[in-house]
Protein backbone atom coordinates (compact mmCIF):
# COMPACT_ATOMS: atom_id res chain seq x y z
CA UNK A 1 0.00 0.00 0.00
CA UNK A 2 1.45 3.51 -1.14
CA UNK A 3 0.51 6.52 0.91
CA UNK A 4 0.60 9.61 -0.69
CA UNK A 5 -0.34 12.56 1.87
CA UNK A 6 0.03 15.02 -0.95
CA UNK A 7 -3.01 14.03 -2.83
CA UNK A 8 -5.58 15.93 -1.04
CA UNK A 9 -3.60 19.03 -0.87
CA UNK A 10 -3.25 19.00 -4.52
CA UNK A 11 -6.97 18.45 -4.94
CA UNK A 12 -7.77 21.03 -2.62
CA UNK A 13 -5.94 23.53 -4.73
CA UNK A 14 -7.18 22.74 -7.76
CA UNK A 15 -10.63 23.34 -6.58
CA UNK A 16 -10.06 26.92 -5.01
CA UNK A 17 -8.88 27.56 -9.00
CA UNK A 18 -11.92 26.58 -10.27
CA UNK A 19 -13.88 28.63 -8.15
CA UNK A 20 -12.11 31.87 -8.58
CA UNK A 21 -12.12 31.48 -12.72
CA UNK A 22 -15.57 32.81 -13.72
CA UNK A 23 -18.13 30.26 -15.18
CA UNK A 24 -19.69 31.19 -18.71
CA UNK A 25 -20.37 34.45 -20.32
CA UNK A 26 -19.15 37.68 -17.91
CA UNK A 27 -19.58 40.69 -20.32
CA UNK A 28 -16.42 42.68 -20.44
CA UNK A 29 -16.80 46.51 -18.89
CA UNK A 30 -14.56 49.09 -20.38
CA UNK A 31 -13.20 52.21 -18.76
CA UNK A 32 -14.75 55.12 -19.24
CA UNK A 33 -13.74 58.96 -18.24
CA UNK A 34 -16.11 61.45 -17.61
CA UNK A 35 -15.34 64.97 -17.52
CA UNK A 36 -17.33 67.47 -15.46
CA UNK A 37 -19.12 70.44 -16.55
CA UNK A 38 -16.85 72.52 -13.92
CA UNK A 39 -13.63 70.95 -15.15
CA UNK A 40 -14.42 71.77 -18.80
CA UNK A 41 -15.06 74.97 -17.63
CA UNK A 42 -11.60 75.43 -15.79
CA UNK A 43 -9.90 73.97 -19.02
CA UNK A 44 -11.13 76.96 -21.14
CA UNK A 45 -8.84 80.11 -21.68
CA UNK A 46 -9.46 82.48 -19.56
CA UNK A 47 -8.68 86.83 -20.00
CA UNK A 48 -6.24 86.36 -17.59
CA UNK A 49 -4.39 83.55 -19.39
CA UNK A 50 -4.37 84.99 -22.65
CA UNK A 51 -3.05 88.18 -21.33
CA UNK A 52 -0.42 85.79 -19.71
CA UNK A 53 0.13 84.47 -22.51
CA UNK A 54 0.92 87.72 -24.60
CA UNK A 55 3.27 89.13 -21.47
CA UNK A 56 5.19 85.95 -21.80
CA UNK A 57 5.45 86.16 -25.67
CA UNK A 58 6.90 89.85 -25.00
CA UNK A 59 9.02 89.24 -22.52
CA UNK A 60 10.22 86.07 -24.73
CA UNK A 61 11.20 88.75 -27.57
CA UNK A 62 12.74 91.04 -25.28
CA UNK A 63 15.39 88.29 -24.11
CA UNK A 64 16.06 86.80 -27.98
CA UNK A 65 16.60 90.40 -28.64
CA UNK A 66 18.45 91.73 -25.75
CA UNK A 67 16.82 94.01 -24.77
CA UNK A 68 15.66 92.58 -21.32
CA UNK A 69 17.51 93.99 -18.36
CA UNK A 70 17.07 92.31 -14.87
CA UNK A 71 17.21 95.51 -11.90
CA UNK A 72 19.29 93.22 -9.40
CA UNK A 73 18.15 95.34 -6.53
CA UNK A 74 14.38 95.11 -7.25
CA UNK A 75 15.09 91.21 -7.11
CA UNK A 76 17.17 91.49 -4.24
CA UNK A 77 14.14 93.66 -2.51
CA UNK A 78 11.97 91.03 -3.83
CA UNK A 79 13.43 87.76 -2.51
CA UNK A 80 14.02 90.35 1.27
CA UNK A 81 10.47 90.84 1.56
CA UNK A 82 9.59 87.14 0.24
CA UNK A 83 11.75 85.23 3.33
CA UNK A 84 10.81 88.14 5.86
CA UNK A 85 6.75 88.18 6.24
């Protein structure tokens, strides 16, 4: 007579397999992204942006053309009044 105490374990496992693999026909969901009313809103340009936009295009000019000058001490009184509120 052969004993083989791994036979049940074996079984055992093979039938917590078949129970977690679904049976027939599961319909497939897809995902799906829905964008709110207020975040379309946010997404549109704004009057402040596109006057952003237009100061950054200048000040883009300015520095391929050199004519951009940084004022160290308004930086400097800047950056002071920044790290001393």
């Amino acid at each position: 007579m052969k004993i083989n105490p791994y036979g049940n374990i074996q079984n055992i496992y093979r039938k917590s397999i078949e129970k977690q693999q679904p049976k027939g026909d599961v319909s497939k969901k897809r995902d799906q992204l829905e964008i709110s009313t207020t975040a379309k809103l946010m997404q549109q340009e704004t009057r402040i942006a596109t006057e952003r936009k237009e100061k950054v295009e200048a000040l883009k000019a300015k520095i391929d053309s050199g004519e951009y000058k940084v004022n160290a001490q308004d930086v400097a009184k800047k950056f002071y009044e920044f790290w001393n509120e």
